[in-house]
PDB file of N, CA and C in Angstrom:
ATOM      1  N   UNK A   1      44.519 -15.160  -2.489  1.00  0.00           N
ATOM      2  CA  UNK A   1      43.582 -14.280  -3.163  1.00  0.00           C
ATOM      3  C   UNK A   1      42.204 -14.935  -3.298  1.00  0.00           C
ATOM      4  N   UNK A   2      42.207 -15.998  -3.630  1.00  0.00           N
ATOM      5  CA  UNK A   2      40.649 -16.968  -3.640  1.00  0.00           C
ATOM      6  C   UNK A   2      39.847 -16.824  -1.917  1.00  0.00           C
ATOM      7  N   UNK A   3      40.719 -16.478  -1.001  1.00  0.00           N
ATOM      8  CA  UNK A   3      39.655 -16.422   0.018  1.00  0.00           C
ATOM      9  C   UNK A   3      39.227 -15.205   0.289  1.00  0.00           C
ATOM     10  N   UNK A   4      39.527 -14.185   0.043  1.00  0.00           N
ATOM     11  CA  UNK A   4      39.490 -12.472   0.100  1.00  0.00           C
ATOM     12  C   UNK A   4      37.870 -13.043  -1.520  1.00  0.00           C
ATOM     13  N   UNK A   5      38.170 -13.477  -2.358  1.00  0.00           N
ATOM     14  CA  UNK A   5      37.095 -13.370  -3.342  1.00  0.00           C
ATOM     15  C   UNK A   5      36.119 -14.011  -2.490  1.00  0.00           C
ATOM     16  N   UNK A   6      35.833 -15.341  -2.269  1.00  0.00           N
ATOM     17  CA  UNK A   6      35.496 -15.972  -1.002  1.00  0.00           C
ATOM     18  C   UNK A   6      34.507 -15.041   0.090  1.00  0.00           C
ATOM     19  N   UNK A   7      35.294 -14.526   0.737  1.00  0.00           N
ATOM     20  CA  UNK A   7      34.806 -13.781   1.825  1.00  0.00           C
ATOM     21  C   UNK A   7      33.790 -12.490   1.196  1.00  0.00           C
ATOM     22  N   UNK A   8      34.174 -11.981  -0.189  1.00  0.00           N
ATOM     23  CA  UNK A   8      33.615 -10.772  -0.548  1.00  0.00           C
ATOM     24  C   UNK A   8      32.627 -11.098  -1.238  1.00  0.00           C
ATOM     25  N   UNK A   9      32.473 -12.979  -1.253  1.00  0.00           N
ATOM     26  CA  UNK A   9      30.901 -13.278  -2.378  1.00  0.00           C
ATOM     27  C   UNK A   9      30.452 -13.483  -0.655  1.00  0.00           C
ATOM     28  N   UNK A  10      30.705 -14.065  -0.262  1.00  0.00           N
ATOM     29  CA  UNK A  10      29.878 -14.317   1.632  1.00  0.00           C
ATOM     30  C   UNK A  10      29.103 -13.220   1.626  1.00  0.00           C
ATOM     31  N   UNK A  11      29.884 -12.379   1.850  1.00  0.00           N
ATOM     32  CA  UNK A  11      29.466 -10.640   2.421  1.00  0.00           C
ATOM     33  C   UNK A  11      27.982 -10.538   1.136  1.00  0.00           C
ATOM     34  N   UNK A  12      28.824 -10.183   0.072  1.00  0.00           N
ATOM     35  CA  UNK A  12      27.749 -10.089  -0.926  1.00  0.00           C
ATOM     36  C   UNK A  12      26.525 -10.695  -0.958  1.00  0.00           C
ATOM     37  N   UNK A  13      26.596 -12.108  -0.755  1.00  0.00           N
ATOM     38  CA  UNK A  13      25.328 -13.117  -0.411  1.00  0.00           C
ATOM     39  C   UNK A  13      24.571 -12.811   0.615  1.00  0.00           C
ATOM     40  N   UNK A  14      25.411 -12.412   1.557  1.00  0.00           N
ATOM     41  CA  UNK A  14      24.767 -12.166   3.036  1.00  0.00           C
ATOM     42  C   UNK A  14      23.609 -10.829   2.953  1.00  0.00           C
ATOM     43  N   UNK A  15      24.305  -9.850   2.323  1.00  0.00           N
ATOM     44  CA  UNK A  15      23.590  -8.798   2.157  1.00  0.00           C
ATOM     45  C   UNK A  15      22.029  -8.662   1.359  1.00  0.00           C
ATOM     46  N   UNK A  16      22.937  -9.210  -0.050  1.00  0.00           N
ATOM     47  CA  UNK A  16      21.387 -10.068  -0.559  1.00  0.00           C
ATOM     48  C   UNK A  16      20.658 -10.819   0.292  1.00  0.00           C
ATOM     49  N   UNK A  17      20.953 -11.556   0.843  1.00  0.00           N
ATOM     50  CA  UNK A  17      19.311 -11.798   1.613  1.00  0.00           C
ATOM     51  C   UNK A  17      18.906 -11.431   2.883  1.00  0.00           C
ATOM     52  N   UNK A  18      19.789 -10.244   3.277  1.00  0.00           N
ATOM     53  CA  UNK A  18      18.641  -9.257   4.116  1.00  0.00           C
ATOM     54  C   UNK A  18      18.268  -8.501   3.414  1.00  0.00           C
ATOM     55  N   UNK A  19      18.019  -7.859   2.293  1.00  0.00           N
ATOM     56  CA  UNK A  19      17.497  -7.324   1.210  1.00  0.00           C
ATOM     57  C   UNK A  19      16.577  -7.722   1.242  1.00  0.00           C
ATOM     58  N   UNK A  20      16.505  -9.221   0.588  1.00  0.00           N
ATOM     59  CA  UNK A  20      15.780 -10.382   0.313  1.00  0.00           C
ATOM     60  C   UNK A  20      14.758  -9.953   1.618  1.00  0.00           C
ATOM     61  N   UNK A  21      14.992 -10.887   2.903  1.00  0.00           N
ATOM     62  CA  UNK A  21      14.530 -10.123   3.816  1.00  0.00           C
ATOM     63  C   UNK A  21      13.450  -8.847   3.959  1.00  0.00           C
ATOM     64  N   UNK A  22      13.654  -7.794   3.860  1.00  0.00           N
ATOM     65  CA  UNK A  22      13.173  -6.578   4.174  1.00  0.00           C
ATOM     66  C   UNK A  22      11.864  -6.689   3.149  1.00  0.00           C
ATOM     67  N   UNK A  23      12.180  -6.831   1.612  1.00  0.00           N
ATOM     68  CA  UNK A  23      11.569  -7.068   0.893  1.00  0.00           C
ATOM     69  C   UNK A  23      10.403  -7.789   1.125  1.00  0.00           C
ATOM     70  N   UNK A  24      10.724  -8.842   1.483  1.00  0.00           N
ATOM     71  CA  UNK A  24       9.279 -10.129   2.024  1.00  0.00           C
ATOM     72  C   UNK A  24       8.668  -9.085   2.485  1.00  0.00           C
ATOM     73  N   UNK A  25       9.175  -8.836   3.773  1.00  0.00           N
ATOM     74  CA  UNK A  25       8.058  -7.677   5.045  1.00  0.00           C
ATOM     75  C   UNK A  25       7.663  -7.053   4.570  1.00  0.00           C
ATOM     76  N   UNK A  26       8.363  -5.888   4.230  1.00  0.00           N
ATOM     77  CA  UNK A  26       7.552  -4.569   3.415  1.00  0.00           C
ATOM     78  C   UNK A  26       6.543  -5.140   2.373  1.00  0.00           C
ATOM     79  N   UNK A  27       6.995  -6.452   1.344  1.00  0.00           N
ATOM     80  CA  UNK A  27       5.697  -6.680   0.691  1.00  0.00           C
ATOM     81  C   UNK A  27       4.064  -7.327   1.646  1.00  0.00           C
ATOM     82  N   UNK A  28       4.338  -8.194   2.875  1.00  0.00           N
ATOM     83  CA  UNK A  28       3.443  -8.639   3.594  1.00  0.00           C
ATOM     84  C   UNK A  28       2.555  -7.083   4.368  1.00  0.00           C
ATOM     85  N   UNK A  29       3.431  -6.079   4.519  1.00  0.00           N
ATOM     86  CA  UNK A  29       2.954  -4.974   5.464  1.00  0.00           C
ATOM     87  C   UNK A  29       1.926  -4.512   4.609  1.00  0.00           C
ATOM     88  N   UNK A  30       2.577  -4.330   2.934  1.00  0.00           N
ATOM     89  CA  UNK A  30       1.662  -3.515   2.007  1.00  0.00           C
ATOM     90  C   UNK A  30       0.712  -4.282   1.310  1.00  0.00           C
ATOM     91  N   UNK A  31       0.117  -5.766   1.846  1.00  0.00           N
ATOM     92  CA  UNK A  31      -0.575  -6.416   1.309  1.00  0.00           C
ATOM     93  C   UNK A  31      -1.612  -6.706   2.528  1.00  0.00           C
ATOM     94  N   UNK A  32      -0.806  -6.100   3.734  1.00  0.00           N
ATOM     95  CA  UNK A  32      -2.333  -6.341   4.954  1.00  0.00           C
ATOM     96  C   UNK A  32      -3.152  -4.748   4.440  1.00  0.00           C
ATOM     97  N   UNK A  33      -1.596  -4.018   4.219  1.00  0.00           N
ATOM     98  CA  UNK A  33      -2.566  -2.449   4.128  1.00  0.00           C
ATOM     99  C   UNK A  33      -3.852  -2.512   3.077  1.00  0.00           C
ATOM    100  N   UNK A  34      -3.358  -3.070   2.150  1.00  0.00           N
ATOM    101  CA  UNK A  34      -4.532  -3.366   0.681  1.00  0.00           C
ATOM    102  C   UNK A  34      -5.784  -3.796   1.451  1.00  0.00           C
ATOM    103  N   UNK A  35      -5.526  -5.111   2.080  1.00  0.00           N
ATOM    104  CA  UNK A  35      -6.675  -5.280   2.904  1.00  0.00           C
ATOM    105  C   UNK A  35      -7.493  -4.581   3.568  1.00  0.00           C
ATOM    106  N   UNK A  36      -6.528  -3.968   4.475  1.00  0.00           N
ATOM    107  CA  UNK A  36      -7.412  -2.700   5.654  1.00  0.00           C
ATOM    108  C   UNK A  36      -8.349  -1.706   4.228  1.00  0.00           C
ATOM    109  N   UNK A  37      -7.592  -1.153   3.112  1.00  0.00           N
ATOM    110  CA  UNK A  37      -8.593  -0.424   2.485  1.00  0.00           C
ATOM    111  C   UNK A  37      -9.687  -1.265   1.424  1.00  0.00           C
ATOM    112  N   UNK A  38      -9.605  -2.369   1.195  1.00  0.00           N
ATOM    113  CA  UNK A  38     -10.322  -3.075   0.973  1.00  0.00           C
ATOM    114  C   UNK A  38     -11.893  -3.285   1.622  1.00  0.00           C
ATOM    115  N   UNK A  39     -11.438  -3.149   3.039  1.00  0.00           N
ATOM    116  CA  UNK A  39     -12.782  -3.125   4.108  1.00  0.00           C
ATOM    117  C   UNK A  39     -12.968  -2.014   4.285  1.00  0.00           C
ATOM    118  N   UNK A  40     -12.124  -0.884   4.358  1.00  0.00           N
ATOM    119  CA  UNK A  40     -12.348   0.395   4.876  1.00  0.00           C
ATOM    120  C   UNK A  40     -12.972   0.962   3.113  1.00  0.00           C
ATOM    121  N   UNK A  41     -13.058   0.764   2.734  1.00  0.00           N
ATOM    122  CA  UNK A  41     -13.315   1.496   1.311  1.00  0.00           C
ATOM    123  C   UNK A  41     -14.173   0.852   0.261  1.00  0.00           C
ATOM    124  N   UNK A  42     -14.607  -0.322   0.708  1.00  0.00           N
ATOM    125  CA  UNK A  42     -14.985  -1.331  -0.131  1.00  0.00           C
ATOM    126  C   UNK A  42     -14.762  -1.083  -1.459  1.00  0.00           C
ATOM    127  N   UNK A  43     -13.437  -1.691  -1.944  1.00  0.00           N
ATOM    128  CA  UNK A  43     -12.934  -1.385  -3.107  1.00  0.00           C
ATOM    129  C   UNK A  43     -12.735  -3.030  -3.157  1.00  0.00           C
ATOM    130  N   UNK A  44     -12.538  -3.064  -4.634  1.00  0.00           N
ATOM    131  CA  UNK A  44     -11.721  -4.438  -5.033  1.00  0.00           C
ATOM    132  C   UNK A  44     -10.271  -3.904  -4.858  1.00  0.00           C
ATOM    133  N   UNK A  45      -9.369  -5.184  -4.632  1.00  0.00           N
ATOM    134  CA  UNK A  45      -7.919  -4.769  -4.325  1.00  0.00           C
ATOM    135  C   UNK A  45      -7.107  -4.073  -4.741  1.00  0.00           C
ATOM    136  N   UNK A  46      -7.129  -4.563  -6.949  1.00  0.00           N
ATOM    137  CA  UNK A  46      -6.780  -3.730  -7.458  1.00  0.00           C
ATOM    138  C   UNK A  46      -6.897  -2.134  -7.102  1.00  0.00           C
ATOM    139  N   UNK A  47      -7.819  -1.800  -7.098  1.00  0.00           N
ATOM    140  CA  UNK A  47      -8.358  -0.607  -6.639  1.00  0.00           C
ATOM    141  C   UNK A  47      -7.764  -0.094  -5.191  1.00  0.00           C
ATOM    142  N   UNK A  48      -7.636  -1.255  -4.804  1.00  0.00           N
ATOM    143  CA  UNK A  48      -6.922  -0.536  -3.413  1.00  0.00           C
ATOM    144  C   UNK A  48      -5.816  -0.464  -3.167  1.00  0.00           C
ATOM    145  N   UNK A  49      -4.856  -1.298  -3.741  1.00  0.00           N
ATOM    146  CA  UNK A  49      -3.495  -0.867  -4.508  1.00  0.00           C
ATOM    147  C   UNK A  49      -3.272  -0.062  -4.712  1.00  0.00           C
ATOM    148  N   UNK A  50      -4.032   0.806  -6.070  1.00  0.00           N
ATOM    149  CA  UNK A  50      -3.788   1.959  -6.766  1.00  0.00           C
ATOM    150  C   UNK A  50      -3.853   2.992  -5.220  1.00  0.00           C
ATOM    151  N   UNK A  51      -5.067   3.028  -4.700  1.00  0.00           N
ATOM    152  CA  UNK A  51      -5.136   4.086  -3.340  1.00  0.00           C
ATOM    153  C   UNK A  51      -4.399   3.979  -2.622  1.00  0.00           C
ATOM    154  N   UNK A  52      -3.939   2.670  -2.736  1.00  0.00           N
ATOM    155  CA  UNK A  52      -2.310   2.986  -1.382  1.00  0.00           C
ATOM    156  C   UNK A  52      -1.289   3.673  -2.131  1.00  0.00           C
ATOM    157  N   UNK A  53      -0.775   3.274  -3.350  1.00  0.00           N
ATOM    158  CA  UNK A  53       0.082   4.279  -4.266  1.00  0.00           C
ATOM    159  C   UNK A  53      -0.189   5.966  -4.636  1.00  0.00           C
ATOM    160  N   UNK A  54      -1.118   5.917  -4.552  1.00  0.00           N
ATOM    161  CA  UNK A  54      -2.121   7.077  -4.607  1.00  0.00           C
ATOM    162  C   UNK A  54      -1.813   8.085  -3.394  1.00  0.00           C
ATOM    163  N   UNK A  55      -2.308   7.817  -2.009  1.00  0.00           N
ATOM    164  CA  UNK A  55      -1.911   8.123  -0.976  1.00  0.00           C
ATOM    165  C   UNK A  55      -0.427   8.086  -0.909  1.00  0.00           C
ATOM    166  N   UNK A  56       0.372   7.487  -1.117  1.00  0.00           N
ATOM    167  CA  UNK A  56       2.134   7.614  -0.948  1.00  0.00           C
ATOM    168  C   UNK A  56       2.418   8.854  -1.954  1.00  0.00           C
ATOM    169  N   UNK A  57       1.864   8.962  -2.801  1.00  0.00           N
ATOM    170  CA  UNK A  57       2.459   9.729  -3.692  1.00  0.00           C
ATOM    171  C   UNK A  57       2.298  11.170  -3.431  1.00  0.00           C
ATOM    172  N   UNK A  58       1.074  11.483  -2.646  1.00  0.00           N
ATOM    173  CA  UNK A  58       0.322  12.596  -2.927  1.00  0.00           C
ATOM    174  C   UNK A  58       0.988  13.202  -1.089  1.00  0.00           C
ATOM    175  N   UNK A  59       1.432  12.313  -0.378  1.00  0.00           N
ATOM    176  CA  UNK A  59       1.731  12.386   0.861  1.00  0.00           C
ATOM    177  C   UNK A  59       3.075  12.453   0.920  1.00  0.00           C
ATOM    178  N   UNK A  60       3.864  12.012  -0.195  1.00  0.00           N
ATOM    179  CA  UNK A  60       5.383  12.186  -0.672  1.00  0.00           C
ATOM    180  C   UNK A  60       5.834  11.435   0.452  1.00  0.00           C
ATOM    181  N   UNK A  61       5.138  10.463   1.140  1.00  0.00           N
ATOM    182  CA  UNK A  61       5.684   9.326   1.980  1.00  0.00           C
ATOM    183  C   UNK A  61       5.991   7.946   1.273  1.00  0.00           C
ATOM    184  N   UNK A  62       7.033   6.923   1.773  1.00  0.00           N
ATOM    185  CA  UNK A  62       6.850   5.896   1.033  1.00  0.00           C
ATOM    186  C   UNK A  62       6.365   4.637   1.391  1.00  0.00           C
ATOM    187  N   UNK A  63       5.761   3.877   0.218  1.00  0.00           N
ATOM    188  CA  UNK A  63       4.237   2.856   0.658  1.00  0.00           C
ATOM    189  C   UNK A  63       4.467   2.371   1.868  1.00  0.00           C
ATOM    190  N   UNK A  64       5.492   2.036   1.959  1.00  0.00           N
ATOM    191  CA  UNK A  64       5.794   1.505   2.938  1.00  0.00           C
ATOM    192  C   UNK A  64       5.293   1.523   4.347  1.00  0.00           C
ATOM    193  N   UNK A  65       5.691   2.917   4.629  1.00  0.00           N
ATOM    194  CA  UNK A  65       5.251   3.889   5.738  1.00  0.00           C
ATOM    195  C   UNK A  65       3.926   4.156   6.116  1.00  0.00           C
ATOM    196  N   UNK A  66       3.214   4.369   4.536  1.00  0.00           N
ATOM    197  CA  UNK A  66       1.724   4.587   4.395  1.00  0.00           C
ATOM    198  C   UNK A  66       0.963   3.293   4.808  1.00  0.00           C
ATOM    199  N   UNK A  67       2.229   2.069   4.242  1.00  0.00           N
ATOM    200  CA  UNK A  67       1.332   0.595   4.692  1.00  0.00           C
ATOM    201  C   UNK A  67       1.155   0.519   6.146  1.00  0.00           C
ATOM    202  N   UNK A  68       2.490   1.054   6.772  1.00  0.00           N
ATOM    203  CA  UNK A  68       2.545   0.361   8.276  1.00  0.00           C
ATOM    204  C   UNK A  68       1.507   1.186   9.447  1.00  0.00           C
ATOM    205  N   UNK A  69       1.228   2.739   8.826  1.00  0.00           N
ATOM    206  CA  UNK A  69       0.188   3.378   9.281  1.00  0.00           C
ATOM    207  C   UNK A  69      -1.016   2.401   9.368  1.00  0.00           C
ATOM    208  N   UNK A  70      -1.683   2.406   8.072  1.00  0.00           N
ATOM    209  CA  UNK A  70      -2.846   1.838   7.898  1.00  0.00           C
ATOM    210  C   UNK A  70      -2.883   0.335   8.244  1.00  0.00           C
ATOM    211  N   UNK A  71      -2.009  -0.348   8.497  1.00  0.00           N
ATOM    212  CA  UNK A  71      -1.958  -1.610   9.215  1.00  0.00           C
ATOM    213  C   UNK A  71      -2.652  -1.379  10.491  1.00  0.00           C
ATOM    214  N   UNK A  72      -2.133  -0.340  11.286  1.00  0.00           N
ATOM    215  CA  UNK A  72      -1.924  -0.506  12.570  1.00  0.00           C
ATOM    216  C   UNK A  72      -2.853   0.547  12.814  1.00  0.00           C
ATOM    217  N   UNK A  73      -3.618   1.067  12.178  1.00  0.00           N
ATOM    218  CA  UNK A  73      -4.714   2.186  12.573  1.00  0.00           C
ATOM    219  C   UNK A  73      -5.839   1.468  12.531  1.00  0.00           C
ATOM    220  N   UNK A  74      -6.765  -0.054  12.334  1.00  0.00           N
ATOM    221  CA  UNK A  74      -7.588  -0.163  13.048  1.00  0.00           C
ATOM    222  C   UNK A  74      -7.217  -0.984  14.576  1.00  0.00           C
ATOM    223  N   UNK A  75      -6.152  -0.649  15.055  1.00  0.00           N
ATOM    224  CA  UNK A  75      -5.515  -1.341  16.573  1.00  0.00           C
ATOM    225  C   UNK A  75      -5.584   0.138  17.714  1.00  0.00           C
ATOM    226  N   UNK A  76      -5.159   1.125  16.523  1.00  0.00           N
ATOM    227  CA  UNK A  76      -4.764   2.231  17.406  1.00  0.00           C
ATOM    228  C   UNK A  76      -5.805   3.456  17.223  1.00  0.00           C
ATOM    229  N   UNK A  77      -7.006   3.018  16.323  1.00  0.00           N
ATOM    230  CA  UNK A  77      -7.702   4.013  16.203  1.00  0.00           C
ATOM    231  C   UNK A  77      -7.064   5.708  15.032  1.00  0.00           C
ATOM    232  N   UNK A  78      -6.087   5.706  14.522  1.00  0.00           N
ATOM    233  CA  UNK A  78      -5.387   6.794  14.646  1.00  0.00           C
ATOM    234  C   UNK A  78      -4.459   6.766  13.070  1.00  0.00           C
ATOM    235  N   UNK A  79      -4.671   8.049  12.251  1.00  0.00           N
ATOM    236  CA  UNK A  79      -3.926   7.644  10.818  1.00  0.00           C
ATOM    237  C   UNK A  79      -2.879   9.277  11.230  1.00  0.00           C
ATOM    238  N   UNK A  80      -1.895   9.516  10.894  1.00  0.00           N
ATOM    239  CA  UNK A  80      -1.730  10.622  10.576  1.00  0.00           C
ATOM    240  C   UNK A  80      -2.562  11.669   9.760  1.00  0.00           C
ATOM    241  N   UNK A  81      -2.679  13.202  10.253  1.00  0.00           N
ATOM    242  CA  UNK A  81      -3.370  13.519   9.385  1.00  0.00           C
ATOM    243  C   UNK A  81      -3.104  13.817   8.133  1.00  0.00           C
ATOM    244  N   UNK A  82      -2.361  14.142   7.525  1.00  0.00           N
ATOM    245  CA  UNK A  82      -1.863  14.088   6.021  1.00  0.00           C
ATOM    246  C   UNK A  82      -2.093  12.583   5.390  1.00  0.00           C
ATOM    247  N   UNK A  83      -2.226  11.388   5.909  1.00  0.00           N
ATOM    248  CA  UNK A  83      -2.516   9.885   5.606  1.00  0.00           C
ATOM    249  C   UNK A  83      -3.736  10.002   5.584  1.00  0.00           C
ATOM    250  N   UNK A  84      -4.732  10.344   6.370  1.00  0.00           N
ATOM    251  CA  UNK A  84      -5.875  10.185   6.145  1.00  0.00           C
ATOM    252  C   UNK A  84      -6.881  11.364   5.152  1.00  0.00           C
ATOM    253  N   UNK A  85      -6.092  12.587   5.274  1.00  0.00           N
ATOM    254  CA  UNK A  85      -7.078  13.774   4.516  1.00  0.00           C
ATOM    255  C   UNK A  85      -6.860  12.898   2.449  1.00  0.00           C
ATOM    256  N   UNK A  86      -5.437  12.546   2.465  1.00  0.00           N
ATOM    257  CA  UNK A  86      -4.743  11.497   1.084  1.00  0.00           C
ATOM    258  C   UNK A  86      -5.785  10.584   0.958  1.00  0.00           C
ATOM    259  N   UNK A  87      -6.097   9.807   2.324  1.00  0.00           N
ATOM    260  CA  UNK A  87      -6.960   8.675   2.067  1.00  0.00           C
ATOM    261  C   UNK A  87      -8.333   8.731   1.775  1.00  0.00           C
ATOM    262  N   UNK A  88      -8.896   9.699   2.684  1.00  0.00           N
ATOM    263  CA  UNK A  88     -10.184   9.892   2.515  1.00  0.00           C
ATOM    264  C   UNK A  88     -10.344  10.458   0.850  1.00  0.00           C
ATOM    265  N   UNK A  89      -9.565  11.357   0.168  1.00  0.00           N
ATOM    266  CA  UNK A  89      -9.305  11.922  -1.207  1.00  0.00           C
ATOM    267  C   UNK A  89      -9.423  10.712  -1.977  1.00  0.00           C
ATOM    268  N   UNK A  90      -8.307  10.341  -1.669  1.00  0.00           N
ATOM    269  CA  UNK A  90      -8.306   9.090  -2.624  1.00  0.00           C
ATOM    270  C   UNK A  90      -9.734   7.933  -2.754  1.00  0.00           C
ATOM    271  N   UNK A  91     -10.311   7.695  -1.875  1.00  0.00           N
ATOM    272  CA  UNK A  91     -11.167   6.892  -1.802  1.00  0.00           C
ATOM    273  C   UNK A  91     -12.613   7.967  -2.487  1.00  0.00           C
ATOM    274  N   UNK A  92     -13.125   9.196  -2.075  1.00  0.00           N
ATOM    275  CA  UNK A  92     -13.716   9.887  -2.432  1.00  0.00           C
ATOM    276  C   UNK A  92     -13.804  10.118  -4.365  1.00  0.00           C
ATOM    277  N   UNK A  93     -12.585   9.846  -4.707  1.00  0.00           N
ATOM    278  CA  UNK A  93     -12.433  10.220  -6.459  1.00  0.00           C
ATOM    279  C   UNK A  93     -12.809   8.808  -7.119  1.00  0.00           C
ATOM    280  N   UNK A  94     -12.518   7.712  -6.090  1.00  0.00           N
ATOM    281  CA  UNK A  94     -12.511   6.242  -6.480  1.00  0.00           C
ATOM    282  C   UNK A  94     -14.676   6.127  -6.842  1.00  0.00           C
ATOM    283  N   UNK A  95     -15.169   6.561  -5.721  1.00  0.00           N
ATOM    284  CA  UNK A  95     -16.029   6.587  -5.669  1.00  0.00           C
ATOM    285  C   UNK A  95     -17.552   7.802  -6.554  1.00  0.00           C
ATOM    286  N   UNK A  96     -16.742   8.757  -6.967  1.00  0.00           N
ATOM    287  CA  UNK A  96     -17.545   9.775  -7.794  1.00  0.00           C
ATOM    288  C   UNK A  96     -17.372   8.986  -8.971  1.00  0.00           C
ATOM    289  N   UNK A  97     -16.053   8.698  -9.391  1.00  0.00           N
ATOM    290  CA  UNK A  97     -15.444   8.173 -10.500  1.00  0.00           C
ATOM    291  C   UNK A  97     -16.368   6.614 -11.139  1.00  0.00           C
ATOM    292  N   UNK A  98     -16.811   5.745  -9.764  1.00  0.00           N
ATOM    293  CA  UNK A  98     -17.634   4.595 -10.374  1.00  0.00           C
ATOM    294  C   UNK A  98     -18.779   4.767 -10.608  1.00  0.00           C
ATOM    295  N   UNK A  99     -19.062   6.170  -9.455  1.00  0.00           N
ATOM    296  CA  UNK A  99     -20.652   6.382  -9.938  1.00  0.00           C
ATOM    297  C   UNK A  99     -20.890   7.251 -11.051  1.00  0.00           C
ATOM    298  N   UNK A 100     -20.375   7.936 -12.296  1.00  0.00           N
ATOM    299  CA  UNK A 100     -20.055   8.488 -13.312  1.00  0.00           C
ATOM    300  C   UNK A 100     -20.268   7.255 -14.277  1.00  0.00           C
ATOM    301  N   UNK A 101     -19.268   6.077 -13.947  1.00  0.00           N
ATOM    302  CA  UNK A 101     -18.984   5.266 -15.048  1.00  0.00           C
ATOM    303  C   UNK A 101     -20.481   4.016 -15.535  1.00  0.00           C
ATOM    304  N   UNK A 102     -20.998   4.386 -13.920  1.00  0.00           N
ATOM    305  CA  UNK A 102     -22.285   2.808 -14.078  1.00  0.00           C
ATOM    306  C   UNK A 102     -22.994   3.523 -14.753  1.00  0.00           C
ATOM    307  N   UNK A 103     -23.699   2.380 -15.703  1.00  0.00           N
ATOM    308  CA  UNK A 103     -25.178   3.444 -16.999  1.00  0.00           C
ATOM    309  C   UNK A 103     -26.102   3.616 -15.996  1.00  0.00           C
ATOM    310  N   UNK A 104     -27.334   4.248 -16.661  1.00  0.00           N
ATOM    311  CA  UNK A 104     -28.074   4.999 -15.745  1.00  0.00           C
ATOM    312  C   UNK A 104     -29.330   3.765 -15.251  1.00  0.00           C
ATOM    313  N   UNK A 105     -29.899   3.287 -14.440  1.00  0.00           N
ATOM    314  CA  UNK A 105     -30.862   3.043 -14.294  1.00  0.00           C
ATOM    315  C   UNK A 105     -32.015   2.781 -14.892  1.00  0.00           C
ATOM    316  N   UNK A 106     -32.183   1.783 -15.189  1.00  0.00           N
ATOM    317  CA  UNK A 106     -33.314   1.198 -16.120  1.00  0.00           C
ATOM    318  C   UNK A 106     -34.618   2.291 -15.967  1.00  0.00           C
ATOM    319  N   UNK A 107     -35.557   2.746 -17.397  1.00  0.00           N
ATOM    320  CA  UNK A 107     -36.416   2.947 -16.301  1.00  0.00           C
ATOM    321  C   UNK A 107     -37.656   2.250 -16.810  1.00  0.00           C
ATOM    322  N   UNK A 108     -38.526   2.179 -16.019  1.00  0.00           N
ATOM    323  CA  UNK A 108     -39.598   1.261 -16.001  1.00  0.00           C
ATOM    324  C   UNK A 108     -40.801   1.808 -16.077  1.00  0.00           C
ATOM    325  N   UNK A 109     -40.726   1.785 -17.458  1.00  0.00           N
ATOM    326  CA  UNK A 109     -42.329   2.315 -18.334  1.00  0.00           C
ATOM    327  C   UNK A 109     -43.005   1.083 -18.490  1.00  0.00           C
TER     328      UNK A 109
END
């Protein structure tokens, strides 16, 4: 009976770290994507975080998916269009939204 327990922590272990696994990637995929909107959006990261979550949500795709798009769309030229009408949205509200929040312009009497 100890090797049947044995064999079923193996299995168990094993599984955990392709988990483990997948996890790393998907977090490296969704941390180049941050980047790509980082340059594409000139946002601070935070900010571009939120727009990648933003875009997944509103696209009912998951980040994931949304990351590996936008990874690979300045290689291929090419976002899906539901990814990009999300993205361009998202970046568009980011941007009304800061220019609302900055005070107004000194003025110089």
């Amino acid at each position: 009976m100890g090797e049947r327990d044995d064999d079923g922590r193996e299995a168990a272990l094993q599984e955990e770290i392709e988990q483990l696994k997948a996890a790393l990637e998907s977090r490296a995929v969704i941390d180049q994507a941050i980047g790509v909107v980082v340059a594409h959006g000139r946002l601070p990261s935070r900010q571009a975080r939120e727009v990648l979550i933003e875009v997944s949500q509103h696209t009912n795709t998951k980040l994931r998916e949304v990351a590996t798009h936008l990874v690979q769309w300045p290689m291929c030229a090419w976002l899906p269009p539901e990814i990009r009408t999300a993205l361009d949205a998202a970046l568009q509200r980011r941007t009304s939204r800061d220019r609302t929040e900055e005070p107004p312009p000194a003025s110089s009497s």
